[in-house]
PDB file of N, CA and C in Angstrom:
ATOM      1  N   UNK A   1       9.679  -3.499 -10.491  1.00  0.00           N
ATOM      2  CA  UNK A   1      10.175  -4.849 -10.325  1.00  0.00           C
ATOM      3  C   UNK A   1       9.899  -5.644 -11.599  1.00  0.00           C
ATOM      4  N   UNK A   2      11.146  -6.225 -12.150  1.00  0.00           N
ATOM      5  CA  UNK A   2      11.085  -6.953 -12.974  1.00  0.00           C
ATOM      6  C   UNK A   2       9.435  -8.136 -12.707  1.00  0.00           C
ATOM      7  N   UNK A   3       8.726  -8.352 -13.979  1.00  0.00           N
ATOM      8  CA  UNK A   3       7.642  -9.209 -14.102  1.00  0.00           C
ATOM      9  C   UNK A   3       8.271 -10.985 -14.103  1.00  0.00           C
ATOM     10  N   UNK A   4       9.444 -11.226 -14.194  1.00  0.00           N
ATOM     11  CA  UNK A   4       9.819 -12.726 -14.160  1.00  0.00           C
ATOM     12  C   UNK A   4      10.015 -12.751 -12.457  1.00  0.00           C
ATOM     13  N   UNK A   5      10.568 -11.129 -11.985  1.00  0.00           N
ATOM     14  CA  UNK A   5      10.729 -11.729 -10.253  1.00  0.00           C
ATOM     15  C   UNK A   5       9.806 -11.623  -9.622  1.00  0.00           C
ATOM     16  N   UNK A   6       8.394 -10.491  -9.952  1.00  0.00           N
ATOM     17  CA  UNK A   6       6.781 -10.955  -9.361  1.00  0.00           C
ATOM     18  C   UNK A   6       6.734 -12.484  -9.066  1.00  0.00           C
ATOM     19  N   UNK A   7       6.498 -12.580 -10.588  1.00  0.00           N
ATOM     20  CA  UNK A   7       6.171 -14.147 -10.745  1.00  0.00           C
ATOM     21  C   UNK A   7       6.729 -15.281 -10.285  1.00  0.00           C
ATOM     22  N   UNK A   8       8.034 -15.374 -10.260  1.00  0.00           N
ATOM     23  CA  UNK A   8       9.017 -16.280  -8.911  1.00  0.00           C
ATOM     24  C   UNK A   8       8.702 -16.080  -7.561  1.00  0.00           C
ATOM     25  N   UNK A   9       8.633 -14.900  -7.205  1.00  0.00           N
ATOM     26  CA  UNK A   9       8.194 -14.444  -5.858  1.00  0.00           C
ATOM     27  C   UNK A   9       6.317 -15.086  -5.525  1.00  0.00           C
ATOM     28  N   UNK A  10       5.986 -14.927  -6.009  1.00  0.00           N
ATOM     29  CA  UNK A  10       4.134 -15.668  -5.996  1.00  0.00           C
ATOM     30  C   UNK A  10       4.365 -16.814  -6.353  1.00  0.00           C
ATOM     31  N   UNK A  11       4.997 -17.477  -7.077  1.00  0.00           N
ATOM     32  CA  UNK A  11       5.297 -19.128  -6.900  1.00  0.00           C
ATOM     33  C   UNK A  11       5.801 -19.600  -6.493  1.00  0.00           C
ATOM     34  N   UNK A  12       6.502 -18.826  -5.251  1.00  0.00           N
ATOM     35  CA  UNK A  12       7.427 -19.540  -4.097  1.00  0.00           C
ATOM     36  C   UNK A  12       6.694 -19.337  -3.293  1.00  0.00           C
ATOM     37  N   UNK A  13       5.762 -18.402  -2.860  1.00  0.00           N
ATOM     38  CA  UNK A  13       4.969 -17.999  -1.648  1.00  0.00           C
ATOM     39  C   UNK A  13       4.100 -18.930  -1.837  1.00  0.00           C
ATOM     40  N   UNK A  14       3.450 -19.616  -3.019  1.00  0.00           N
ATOM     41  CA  UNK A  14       1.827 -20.569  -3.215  1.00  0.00           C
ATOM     42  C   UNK A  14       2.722 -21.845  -2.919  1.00  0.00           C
ATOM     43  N   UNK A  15       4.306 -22.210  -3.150  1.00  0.00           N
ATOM     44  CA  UNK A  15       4.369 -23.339  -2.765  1.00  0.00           C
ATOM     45  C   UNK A  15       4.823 -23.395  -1.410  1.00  0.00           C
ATOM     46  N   UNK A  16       4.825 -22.460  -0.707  1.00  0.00           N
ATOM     47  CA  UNK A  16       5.459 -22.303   0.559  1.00  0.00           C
ATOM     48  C   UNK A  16       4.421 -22.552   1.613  1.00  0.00           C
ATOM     49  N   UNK A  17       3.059 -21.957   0.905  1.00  0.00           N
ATOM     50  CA  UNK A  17       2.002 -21.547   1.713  1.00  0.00           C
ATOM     51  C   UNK A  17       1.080 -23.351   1.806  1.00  0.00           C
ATOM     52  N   UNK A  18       1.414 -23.933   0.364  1.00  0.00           N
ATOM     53  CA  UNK A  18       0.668 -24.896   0.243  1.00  0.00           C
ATOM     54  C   UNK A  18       1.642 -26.337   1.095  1.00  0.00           C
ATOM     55  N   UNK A  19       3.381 -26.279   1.178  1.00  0.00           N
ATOM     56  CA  UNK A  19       3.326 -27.120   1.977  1.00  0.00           C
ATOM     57  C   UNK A  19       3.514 -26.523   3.264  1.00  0.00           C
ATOM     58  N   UNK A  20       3.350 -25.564   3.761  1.00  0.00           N
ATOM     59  CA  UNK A  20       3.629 -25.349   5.799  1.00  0.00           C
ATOM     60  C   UNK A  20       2.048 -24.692   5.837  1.00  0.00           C
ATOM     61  N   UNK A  21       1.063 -24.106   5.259  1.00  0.00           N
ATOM     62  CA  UNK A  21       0.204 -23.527   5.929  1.00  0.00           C
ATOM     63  C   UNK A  21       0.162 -21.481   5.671  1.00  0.00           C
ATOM     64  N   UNK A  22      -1.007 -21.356   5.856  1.00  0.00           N
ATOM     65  CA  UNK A  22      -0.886 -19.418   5.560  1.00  0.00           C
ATOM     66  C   UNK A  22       0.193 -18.837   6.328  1.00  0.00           C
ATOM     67  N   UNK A  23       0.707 -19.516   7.731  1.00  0.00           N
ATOM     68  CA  UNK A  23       1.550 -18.636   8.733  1.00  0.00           C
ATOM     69  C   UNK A  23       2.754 -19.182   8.285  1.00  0.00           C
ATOM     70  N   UNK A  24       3.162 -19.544   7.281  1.00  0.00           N
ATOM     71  CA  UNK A  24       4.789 -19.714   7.164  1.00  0.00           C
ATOM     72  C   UNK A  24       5.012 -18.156   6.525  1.00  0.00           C
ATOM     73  N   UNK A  25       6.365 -18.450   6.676  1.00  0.00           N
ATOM     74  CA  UNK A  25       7.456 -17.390   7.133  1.00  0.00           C
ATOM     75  C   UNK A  25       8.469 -17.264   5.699  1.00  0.00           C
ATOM     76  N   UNK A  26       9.000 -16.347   5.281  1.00  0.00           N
ATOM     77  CA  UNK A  26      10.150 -16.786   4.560  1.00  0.00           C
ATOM     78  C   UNK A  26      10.907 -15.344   4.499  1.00  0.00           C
ATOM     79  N   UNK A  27      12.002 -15.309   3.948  1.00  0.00           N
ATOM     80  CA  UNK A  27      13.134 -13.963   3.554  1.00  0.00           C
ATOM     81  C   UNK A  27      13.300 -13.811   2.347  1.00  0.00           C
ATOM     82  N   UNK A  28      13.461 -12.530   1.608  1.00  0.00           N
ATOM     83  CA  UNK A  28      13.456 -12.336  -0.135  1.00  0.00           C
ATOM     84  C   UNK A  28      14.529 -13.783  -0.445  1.00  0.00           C
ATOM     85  N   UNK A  29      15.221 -14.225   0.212  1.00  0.00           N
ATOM     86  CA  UNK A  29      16.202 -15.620   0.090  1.00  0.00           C
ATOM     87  C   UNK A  29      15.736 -16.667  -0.298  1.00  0.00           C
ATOM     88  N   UNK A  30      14.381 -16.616  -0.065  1.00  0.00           N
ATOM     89  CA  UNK A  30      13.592 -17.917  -0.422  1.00  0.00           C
ATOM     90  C   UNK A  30      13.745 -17.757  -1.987  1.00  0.00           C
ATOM     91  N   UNK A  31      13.705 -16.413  -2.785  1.00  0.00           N
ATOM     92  CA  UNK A  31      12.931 -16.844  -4.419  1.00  0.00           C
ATOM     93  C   UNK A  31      14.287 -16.948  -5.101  1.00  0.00           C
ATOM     94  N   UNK A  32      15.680 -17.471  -3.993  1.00  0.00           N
ATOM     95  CA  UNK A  32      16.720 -17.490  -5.153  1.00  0.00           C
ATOM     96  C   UNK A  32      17.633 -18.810  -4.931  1.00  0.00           C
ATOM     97  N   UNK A  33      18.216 -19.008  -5.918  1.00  0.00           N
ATOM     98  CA  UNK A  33      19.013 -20.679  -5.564  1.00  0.00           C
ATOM     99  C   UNK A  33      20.473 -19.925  -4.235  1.00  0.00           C
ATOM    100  N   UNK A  34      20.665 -21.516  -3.949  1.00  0.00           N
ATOM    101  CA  UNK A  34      21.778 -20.996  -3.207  1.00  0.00           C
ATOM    102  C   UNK A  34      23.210 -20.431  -3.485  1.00  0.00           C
ATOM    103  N   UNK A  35      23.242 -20.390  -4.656  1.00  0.00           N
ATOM    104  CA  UNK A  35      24.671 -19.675  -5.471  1.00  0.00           C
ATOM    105  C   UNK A  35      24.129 -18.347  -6.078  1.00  0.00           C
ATOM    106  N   UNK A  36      24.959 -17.064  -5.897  1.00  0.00           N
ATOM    107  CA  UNK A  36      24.868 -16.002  -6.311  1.00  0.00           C
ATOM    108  C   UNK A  36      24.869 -15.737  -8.110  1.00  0.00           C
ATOM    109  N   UNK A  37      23.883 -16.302  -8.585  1.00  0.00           N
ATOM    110  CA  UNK A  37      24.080 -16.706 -10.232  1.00  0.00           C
ATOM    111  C   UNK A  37      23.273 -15.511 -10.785  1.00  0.00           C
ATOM    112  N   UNK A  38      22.406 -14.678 -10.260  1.00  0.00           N
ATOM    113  CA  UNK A  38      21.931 -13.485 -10.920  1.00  0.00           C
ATOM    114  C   UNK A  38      21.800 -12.179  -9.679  1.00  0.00           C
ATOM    115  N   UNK A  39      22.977 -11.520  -9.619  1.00  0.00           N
ATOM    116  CA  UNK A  39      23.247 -10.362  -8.860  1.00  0.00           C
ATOM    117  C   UNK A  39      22.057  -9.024  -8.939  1.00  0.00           C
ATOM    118  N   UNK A  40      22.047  -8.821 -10.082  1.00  0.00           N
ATOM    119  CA  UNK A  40      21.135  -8.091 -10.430  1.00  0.00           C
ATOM    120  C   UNK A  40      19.643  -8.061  -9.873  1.00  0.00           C
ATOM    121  N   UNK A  41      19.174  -9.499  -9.962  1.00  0.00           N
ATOM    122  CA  UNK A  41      17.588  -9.789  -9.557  1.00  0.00           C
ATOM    123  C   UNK A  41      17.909  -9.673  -8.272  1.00  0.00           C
ATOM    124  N   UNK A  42      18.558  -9.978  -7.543  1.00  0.00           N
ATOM    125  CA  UNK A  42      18.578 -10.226  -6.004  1.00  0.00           C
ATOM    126  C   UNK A  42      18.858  -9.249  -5.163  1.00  0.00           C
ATOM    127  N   UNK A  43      19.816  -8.080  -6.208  1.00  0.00           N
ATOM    128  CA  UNK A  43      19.501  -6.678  -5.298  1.00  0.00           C
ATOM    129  C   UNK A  43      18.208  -6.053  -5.842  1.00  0.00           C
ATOM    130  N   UNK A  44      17.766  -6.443  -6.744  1.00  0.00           N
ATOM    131  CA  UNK A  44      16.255  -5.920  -7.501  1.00  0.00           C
ATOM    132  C   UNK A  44      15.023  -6.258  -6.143  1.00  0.00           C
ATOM    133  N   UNK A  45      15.577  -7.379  -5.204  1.00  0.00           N
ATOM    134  CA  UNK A  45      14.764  -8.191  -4.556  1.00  0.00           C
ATOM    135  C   UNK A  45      14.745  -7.818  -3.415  1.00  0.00           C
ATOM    136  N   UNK A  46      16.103  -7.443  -2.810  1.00  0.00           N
ATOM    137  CA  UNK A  46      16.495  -6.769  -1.333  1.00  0.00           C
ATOM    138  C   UNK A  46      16.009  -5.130  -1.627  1.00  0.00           C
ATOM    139  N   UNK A  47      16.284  -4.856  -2.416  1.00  0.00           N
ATOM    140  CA  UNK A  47      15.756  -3.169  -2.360  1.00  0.00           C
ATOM    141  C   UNK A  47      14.722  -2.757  -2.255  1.00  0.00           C
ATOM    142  N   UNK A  48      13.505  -3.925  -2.695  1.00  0.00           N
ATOM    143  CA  UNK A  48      11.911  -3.926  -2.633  1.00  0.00           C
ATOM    144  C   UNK A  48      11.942  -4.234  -1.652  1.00  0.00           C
ATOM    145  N   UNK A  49      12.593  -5.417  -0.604  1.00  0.00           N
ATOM    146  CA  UNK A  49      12.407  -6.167   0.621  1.00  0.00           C
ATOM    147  C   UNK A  49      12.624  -5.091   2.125  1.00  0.00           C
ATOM    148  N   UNK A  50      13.822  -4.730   1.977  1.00  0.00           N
ATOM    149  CA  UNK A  50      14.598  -3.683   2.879  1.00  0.00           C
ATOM    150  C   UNK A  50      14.185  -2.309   2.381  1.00  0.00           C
ATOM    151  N   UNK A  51      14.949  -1.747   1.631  1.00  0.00           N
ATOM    152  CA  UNK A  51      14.585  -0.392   1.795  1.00  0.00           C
ATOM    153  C   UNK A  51      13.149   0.162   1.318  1.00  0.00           C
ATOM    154  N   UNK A  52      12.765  -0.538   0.182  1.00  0.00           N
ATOM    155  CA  UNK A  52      11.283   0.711  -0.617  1.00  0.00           C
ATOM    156  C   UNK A  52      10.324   0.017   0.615  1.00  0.00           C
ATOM    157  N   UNK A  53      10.369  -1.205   1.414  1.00  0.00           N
ATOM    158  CA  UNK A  53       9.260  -1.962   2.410  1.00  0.00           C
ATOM    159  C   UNK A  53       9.547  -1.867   3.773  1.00  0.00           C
ATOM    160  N   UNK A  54      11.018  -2.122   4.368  1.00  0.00           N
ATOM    161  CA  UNK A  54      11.201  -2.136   5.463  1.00  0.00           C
ATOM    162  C   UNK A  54      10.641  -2.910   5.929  1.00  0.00           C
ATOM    163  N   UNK A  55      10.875  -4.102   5.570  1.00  0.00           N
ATOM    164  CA  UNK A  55      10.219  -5.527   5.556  1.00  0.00           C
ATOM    165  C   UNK A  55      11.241  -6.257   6.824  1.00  0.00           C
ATOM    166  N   UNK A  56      10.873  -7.149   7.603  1.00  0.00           N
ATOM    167  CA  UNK A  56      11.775  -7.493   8.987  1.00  0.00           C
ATOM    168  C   UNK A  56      12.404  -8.837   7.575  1.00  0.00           C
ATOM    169  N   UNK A  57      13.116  -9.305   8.374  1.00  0.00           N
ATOM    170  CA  UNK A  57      14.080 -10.526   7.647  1.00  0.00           C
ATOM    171  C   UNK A  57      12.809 -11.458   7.139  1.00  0.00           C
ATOM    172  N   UNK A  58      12.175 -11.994   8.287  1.00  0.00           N
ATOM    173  CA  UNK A  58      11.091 -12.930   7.963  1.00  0.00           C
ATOM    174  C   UNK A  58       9.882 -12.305   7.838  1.00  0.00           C
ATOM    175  N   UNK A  59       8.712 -12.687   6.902  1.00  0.00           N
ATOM    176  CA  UNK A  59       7.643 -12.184   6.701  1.00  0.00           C
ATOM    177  C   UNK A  59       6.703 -13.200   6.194  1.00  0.00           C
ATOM    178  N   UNK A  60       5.716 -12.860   6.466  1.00  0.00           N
ATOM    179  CA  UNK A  60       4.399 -14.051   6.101  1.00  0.00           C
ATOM    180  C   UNK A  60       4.809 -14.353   4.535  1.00  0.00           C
ATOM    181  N   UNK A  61       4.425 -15.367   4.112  1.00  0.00           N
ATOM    182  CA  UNK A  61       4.521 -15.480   2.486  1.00  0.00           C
ATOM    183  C   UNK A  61       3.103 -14.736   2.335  1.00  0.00           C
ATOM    184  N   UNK A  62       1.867 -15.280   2.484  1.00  0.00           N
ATOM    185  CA  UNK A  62       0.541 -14.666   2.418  1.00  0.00           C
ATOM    186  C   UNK A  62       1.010 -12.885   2.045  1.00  0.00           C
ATOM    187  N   UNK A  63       1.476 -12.266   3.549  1.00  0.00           N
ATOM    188  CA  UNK A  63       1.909 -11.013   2.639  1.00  0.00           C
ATOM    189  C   UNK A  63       2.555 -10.712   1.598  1.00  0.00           C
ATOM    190  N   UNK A  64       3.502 -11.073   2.283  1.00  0.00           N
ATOM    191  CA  UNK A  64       4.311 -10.775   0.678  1.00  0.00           C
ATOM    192  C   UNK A  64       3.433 -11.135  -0.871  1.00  0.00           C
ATOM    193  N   UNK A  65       3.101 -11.970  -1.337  1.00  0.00           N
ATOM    194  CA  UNK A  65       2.667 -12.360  -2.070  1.00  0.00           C
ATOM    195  C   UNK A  65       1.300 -11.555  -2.162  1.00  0.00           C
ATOM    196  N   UNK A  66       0.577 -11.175  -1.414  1.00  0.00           N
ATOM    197  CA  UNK A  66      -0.737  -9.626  -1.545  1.00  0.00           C
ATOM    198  C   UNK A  66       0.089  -8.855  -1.701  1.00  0.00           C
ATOM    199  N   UNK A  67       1.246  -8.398  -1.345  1.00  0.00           N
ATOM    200  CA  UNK A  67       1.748  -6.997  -1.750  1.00  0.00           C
ATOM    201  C   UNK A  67       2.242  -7.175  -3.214  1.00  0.00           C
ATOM    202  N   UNK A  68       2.821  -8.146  -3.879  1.00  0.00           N
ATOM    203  CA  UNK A  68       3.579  -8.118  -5.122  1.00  0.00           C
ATOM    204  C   UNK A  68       1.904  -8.507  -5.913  1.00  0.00           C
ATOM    205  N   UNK A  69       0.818  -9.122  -5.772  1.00  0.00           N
ATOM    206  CA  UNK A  69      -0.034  -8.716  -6.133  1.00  0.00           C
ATOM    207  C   UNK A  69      -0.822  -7.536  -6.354  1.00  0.00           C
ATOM    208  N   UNK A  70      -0.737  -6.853  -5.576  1.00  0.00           N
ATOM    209  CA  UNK A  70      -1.401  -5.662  -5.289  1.00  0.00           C
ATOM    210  C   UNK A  70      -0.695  -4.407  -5.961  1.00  0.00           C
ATOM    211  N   UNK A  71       1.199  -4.633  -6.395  1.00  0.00           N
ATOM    212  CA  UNK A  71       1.791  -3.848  -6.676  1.00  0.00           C
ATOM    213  C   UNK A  71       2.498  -2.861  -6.521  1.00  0.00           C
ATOM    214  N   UNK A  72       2.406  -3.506  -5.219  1.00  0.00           N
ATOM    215  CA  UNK A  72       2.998  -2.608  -3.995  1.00  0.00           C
ATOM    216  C   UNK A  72       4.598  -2.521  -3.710  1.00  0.00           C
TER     217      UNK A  72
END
């Protein structure tokens, strides 16, 4: 995984986490704007999300964000 989409991905989860709380929720959808402007990162994003994780639609940010830490 690209190191600019780690890093988007952990700074959407710390601001996600810091305004709802550890149990918010989000979908790889959260770390991208609402127009399809970089195709590439976003299947870079679903392929880690869905297939290499088998990740449900919604997932803790807290996780997510330990797993892209962890390197997983």
């Amino acid at each position: 995984m690209q190191t600019s989409l780690k890093n988007k991905i952990i700074e959407v989860c710390n601001k996600k986490i810091e305004q709802k709380g550890e149990s918010v929720g989000l979908s790889f959808y959260a770390f991208f704007a609402n127009k399809n402007d970089n195709p590439e990162l976003l299947m870079e994003a679903a392929t880690w999300w869905i297939q290499t994780h088998q990740l449900d639609h919604f997932e803790k940010a807290l996780k997510i964000k330990k797993m892209i830490e962890n390197n997983q």
